[in-house]
Protein backbone atom coordinates (compact mmCIF):
# COMPACT_ATOMS: atom_id res chain seq x y z
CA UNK A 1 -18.35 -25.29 -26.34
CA UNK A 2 -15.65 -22.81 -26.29
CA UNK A 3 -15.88 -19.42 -28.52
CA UNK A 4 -12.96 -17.90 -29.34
CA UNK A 5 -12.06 -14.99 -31.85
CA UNK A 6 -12.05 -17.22 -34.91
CA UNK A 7 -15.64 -18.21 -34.17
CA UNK A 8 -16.67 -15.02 -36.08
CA UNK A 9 -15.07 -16.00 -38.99
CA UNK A 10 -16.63 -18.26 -41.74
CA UNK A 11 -14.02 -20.80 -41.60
CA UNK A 12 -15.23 -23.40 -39.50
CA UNK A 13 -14.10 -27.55 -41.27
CA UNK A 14 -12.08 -30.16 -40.32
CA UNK A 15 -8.12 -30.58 -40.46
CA UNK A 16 -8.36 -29.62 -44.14
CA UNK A 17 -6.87 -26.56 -45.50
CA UNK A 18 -9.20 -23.95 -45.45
CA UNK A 19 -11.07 -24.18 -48.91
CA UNK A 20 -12.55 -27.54 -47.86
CA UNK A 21 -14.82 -27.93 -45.01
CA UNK A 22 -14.92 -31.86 -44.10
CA UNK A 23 -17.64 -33.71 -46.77
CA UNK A 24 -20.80 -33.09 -46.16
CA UNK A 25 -22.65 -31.10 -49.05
CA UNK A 26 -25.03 -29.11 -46.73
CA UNK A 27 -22.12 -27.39 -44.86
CA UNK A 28 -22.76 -23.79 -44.12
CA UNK A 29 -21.25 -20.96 -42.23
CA UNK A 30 -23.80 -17.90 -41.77
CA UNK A 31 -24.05 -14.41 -40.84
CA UNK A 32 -27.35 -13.34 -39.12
CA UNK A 33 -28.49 -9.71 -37.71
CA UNK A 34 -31.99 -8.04 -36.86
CA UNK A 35 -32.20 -4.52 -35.76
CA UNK A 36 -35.44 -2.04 -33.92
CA UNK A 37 -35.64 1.16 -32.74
CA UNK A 38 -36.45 1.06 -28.92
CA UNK A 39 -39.90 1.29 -29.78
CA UNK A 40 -40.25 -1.56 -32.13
CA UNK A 41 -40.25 0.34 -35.15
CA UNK A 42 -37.87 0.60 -38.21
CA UNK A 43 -37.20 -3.31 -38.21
CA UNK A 44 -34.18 -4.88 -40.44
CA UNK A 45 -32.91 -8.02 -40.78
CA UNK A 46 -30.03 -9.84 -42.67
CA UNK A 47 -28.76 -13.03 -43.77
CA UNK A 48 -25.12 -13.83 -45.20
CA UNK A 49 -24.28 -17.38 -45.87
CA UNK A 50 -21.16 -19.54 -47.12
CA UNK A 51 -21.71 -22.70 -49.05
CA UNK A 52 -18.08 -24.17 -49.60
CA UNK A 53 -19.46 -27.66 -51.55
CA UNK A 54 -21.37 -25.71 -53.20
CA UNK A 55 -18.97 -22.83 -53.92
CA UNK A 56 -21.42 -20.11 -53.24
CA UNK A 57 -22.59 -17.48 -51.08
CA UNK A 58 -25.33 -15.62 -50.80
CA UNK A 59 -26.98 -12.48 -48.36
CA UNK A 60 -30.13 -10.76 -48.08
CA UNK A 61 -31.04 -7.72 -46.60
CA UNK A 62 -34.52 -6.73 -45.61
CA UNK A 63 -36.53 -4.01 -43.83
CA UNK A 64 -40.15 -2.92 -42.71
CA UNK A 65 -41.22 0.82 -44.09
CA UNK A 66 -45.23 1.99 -43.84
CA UNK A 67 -46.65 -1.56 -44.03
CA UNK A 68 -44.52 -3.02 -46.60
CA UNK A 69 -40.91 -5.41 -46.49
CA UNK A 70 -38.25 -4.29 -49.08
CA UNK A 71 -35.63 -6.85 -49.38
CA UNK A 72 -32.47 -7.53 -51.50
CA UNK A 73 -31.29 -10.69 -52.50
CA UNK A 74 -27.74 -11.57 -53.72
CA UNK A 75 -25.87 -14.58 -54.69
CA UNK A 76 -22.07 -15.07 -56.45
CA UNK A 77 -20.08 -17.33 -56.82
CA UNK A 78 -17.62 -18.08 -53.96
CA UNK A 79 -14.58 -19.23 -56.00
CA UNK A 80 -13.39 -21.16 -52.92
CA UNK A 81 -12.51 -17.93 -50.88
CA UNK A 82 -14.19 -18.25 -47.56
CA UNK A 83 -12.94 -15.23 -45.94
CA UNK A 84 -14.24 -12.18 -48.57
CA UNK A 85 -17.44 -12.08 -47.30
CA UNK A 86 -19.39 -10.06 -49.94
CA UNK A 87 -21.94 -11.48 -52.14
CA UNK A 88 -22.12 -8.76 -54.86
CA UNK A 89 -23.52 -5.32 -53.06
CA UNK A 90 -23.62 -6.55 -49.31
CA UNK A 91 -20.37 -7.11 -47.15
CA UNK A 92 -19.63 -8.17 -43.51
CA UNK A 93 -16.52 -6.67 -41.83
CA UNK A 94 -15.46 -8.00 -38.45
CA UNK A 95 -13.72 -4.98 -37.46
CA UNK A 96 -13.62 -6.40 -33.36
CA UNK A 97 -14.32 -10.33 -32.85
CA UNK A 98 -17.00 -11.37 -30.72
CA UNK A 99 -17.88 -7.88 -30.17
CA UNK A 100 -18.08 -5.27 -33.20
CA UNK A 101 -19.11 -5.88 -36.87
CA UNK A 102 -19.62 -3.75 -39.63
CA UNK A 103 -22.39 -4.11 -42.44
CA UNK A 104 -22.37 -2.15 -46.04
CA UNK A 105 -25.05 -2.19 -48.67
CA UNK A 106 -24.26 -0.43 -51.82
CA UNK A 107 -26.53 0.70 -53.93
CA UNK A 108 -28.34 -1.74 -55.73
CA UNK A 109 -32.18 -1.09 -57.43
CA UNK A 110 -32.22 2.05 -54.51
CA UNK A 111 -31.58 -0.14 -51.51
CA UNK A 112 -28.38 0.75 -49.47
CA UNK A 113 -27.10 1.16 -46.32
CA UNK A 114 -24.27 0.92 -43.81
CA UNK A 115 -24.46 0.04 -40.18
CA UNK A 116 -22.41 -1.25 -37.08
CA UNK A 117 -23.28 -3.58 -34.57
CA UNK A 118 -21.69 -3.73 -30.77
CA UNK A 119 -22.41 -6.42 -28.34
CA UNK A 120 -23.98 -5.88 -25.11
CA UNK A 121 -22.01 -8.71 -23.44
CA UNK A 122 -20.09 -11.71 -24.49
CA UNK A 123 -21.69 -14.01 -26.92
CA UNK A 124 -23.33 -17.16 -25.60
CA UNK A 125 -23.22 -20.50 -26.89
CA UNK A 126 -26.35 -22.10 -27.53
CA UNK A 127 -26.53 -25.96 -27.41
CA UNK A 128 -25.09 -27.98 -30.82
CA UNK A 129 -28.22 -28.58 -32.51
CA UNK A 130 -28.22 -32.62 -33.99
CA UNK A 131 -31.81 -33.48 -35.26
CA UNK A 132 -31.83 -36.91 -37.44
CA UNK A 133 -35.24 -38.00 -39.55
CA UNK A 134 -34.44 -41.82 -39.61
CA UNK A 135 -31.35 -42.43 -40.19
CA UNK A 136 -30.69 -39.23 -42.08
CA UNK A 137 -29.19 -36.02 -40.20
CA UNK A 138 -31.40 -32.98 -41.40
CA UNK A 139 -29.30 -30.91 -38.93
CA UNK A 140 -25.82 -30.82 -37.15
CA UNK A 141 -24.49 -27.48 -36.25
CA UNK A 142 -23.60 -24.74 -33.80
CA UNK A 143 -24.42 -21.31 -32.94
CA UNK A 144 -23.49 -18.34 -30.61
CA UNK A 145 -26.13 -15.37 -30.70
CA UNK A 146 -24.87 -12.13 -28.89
CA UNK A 147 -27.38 -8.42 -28.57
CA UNK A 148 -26.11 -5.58 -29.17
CA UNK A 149 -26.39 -1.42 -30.43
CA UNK A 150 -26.77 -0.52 -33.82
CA UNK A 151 -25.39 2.46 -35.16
CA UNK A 152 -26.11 3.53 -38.91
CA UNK A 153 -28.70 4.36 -41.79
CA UNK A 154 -30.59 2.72 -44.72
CA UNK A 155 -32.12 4.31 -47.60
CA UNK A 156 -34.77 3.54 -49.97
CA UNK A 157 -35.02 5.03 -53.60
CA UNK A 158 -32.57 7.69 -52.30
CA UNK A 159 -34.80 8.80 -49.28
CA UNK A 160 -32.23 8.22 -46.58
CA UNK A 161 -33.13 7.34 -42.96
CA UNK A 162 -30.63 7.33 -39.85
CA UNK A 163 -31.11 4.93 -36.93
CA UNK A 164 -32.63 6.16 -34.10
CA UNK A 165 -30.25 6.40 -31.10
CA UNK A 166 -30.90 3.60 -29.09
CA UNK A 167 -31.57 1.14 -32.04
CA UNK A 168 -31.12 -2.23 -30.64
CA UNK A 169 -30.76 -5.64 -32.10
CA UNK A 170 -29.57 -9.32 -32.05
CA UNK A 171 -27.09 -10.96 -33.96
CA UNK A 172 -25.98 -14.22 -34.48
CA UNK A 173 -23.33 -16.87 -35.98
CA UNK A 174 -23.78 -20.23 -36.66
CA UNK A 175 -22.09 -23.25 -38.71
CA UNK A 176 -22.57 -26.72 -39.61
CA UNK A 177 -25.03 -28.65 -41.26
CA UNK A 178 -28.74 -27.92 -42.07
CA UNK A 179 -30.28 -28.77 -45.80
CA UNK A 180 -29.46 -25.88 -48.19
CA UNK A 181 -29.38 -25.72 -51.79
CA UNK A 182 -31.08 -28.42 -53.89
CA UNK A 183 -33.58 -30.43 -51.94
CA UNK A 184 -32.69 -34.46 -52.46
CA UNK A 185 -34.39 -35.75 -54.70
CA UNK A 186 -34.65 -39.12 -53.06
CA UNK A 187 -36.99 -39.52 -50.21
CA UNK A 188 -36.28 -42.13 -47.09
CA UNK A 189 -38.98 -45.55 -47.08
CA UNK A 190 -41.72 -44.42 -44.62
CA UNK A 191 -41.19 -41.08 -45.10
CA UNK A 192 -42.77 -39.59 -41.73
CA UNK A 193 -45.02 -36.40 -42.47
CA UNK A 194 -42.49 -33.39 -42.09
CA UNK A 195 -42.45 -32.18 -38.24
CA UNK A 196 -40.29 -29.31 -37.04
CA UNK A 197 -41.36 -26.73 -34.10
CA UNK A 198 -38.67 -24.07 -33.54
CA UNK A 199 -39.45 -20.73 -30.96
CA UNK A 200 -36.90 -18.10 -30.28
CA UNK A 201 -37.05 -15.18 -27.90
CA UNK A 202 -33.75 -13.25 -27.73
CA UNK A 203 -34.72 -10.35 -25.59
CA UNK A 204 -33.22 -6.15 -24.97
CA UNK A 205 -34.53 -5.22 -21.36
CA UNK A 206 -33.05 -2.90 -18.57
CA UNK A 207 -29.73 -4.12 -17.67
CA UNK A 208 -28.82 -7.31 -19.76
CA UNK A 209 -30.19 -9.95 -22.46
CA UNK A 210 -32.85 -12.60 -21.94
CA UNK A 211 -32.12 -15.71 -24.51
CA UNK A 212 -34.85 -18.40 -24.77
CA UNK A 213 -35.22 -20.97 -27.29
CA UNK A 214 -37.07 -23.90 -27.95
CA UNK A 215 -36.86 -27.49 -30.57
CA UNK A 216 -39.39 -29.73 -29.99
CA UNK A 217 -40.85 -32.96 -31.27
CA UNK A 218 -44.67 -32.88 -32.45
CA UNK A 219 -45.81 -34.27 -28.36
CA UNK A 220 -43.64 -30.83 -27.36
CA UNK A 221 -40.86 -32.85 -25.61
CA UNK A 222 -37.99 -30.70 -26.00
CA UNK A 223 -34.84 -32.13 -28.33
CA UNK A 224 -32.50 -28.40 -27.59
CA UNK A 225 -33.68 -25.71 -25.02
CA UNK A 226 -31.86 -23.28 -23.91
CA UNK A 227 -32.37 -20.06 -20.99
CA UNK A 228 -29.45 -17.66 -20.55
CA UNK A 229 -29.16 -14.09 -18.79
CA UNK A 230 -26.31 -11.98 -19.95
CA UNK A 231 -25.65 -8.97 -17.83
CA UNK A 232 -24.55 -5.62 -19.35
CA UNK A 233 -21.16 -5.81 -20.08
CA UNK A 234 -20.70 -9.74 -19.08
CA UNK A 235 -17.93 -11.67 -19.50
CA UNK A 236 -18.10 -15.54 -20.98
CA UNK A 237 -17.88 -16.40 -17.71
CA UNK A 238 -20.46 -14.37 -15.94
CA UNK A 239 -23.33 -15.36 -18.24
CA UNK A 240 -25.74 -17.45 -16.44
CA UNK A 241 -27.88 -20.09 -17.30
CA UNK A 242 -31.34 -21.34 -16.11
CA UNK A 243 -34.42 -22.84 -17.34
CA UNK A 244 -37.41 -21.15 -19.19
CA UNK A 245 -40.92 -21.83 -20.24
CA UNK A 246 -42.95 -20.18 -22.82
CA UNK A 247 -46.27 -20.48 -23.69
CA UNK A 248 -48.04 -18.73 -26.62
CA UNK A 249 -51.25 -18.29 -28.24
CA UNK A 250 -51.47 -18.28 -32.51
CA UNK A 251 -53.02 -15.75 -34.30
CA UNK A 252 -56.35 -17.64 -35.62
CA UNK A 253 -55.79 -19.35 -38.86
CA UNK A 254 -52.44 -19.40 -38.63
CA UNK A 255 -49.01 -20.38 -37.30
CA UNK A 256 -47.92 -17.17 -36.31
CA UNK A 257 -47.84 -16.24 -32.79
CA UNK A 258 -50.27 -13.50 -31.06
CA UNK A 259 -49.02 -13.35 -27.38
CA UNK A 260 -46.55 -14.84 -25.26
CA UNK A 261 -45.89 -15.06 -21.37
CA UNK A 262 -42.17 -15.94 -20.48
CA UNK A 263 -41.27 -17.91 -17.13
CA UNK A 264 -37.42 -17.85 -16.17
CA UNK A 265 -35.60 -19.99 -13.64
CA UNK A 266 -32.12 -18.26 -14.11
CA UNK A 267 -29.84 -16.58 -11.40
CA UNK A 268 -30.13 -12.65 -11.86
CA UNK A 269 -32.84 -12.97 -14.66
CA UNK A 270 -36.52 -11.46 -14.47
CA UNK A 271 -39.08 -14.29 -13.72
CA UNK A 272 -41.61 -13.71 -15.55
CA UNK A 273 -42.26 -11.67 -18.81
CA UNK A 274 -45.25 -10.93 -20.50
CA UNK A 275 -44.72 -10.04 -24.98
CA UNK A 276 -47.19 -8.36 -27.53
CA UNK A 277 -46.58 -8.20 -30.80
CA UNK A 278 -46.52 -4.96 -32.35
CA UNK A 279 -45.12 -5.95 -36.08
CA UNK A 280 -44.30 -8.99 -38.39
CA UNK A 281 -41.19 -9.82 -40.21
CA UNK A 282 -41.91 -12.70 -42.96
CA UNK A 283 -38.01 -14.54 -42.52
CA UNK A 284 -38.84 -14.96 -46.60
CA UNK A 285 -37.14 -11.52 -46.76
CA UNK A 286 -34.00 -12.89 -45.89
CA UNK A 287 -33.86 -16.39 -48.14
CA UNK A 288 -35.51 -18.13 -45.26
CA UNK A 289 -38.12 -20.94 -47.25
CA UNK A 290 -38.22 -18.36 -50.05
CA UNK A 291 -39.45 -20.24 -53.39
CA UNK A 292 -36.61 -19.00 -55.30
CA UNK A 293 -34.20 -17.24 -52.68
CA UNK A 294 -33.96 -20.49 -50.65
CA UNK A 295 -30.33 -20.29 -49.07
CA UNK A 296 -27.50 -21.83 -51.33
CA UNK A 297 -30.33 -21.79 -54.24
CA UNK A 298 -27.61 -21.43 -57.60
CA UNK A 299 -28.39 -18.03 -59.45
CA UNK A 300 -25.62 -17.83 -61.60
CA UNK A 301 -22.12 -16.04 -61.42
CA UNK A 302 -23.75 -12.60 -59.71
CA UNK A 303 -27.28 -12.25 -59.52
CA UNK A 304 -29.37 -9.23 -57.33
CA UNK A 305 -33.19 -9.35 -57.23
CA UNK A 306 -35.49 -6.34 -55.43
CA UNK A 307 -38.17 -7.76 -53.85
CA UNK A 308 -41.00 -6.36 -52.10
CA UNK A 309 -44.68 -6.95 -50.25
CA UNK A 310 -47.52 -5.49 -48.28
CA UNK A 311 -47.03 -7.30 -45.18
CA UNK A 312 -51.12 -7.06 -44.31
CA UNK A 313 -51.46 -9.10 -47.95
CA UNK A 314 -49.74 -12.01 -46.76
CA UNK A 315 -51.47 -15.54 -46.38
CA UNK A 316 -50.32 -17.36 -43.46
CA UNK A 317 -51.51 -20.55 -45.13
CA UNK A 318 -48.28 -20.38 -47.54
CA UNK A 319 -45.23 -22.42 -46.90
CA UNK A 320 -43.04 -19.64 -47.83
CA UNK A 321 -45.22 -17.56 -45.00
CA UNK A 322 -44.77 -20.15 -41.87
CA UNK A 323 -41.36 -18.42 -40.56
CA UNK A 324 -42.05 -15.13 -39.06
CA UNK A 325 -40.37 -13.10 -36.81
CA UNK A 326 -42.67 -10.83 -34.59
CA UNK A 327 -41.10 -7.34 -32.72
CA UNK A 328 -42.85 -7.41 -29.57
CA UNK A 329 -43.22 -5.01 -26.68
CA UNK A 330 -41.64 -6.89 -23.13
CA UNK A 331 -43.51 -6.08 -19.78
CA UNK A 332 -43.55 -7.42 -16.57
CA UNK A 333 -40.77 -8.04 -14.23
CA UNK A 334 -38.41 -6.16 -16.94
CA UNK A 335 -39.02 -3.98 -19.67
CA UNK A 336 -37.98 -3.80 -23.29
CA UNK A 337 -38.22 -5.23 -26.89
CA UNK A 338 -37.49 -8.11 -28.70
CA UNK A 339 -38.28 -10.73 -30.78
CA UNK A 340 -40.09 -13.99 -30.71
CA UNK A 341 -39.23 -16.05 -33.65
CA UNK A 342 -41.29 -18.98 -34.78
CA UNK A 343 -41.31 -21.35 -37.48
CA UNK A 344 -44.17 -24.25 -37.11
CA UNK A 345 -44.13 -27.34 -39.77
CA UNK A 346 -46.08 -30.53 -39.53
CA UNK A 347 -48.18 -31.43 -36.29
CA UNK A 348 -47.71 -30.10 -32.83
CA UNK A 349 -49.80 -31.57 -30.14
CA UNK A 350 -49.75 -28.90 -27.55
CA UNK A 351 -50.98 -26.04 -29.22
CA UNK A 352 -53.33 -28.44 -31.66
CA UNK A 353 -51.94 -28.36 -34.60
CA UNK A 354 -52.35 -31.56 -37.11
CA UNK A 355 -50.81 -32.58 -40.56
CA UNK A 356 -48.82 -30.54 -42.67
């Protein structure tokens, strides 16, 4: 896959003019972006997504203060204009294509903010992800991810709170098709019990970016994979791919992870990386499996919604729990911070997990 400038642009369809992106319902075109100080700390995420079947978008922004996750949802209607890229209080600007993007929250039940993002290196292209159940696709779509500096502030009921210098992040673009919206109400004949293992590691160390992620089938065979080392200040050309392995251990009774060790096979890349988790992000914050913030969910012409929970409170037994993302300290043969993703549904042989 080739990126080019328009890839950071929500207009990815077929030959059709612009408002109509091929025929397939569950199109989407997204905005992602996660932010930590270099210590872990001050965690924020956000999701903006495009729905053009639909004629919707929707973003969320959320953040970790003392123990608790603050988040703001928002949905509008699109009105077949893919390229505004607002969804009532939060807006996107690409002010530099594949390498600088700016983010503004205005004030809306006391959350708002305004930060920029700047890539480390070039964004890399991760695999096109095409998962069928049967004969139905439940996915079909690309993504580049890129890490980067963050440079800004966020407030919460008026108490304002700059970034640390040195706050770091990932973010990420992707577009396609994965189920949004409605769920179909008609199941497939011999339905298989829902199975869907997803890890992903992008890591901030000395020098460069680490990328790892993993799809695999409930026996852990691998269905997309991916290991890339971007260098400070790469090129497209000059980022370099290899082959990882991760194992993990869960936190008991649940799917979160605890621990992780890291084993790279890729030119110019650390070997071998040991993570700890030192806080937890519930992806529910940002429309991810959220009972009523699901992405591409209708809410009406404009609707905003202030949400917020004590993160210790949380049962990892919910649905609407499963996806986590957990900051974790990197050691080894590098050091630095990032983020090991998971999201665990249905049976996974190798770390013995059964049914739903």
């Amino acid at each position: 896959m080739v990126l080019s400038r328009g890839d950071d642009f929500p207009i990815h369809q077929t030959p059709e003019p612009i408002a109509f992106a091929g025929t397939d319902r569950n199109f989407y075109d997204r905005y992602f972006f996660n932010g930590y100080a270099p210590d872990g700390s001050n965690f924020f995420a956000l999701a903006f997504g495009v729905y053009p079947h639909l004629d919707l978008a929707d973003a969320h922004f959320s953040f970790i203060r003392d123990g608790k996750q603050y988040a703001l949802h928002a949905s509008t209607h699109l009105n077949m204009e893919r390229i505004a890229l607002r969804a009532g209080p939060i807006a996107i600007e690409v002010i530099e294509p594949l390498q600088r993007l700016k983010v503004t929250i205005d004030e809306c039940e006391g959350i708002e903010g305004e930060f920029t993002f700047d890539g480390r290196a070039f964004p890399i292209a991760e695999p096109r992800f095409t998962h069928r159940i049967g004969p139905r696709a439940f996915m079909d779509y690309s993504r580049m991810t890129q890490n980067g500096h963050y440079a800004g502030w966020i407030a919460l009921d008026g108490a304002r709170q700059e970034m640390i210098p040195g706050t770091l992040g990932t973010r990420d673009r992707s577009w396609g098709v994965r189920p949004i919206g409605a769920r179909d109400p008609q199941p497939m004949p011999d339905n298989p019990i829902p199975q869907f293992f997803w890890q992903w590691m992008p890591l901030n160390v000395e020098g460069g970016s680490i990328f790892f992620h993993i799809n695999a089938d409930n026996d852990g065979a691998p269905w997309n994979t991916r290991a890339v080392w971007a260098a400070d200040g790469a090129g497209e050309g000059a980022l370099v791919e290899g082959e990882g392995k991760l194992a993990c251990d869960l936190i008991e009774g649940s799917r979160w992870p605890a621990s992780a060790t890291l084993d790279l096979n890729v030119k110019g890349a650390p070997s071998s990386l040991r993570l700890s988790v030192r806080d937890r992000f519930q992806m529910k914050g940002i429309g991810y499996t959220h009972p009523s913030w699901g992405h591409g969910v209708y809410q009406g012409a404009l609707k905003t919604e202030r949400e917020e929970f004590d993160l210790a409170a949380v049962d990892p037994a919910q649905m609407e729990n499963r996806h986590v993302q957990m900051i974790c300290a990197v050691e080894g043969d590098a050091i630095g911070t990032g983020i090991f993703e998971q999201l665990i549904l249905g049976p996974y042989e190798p770390l013995g997990l059964h049914g739903i």
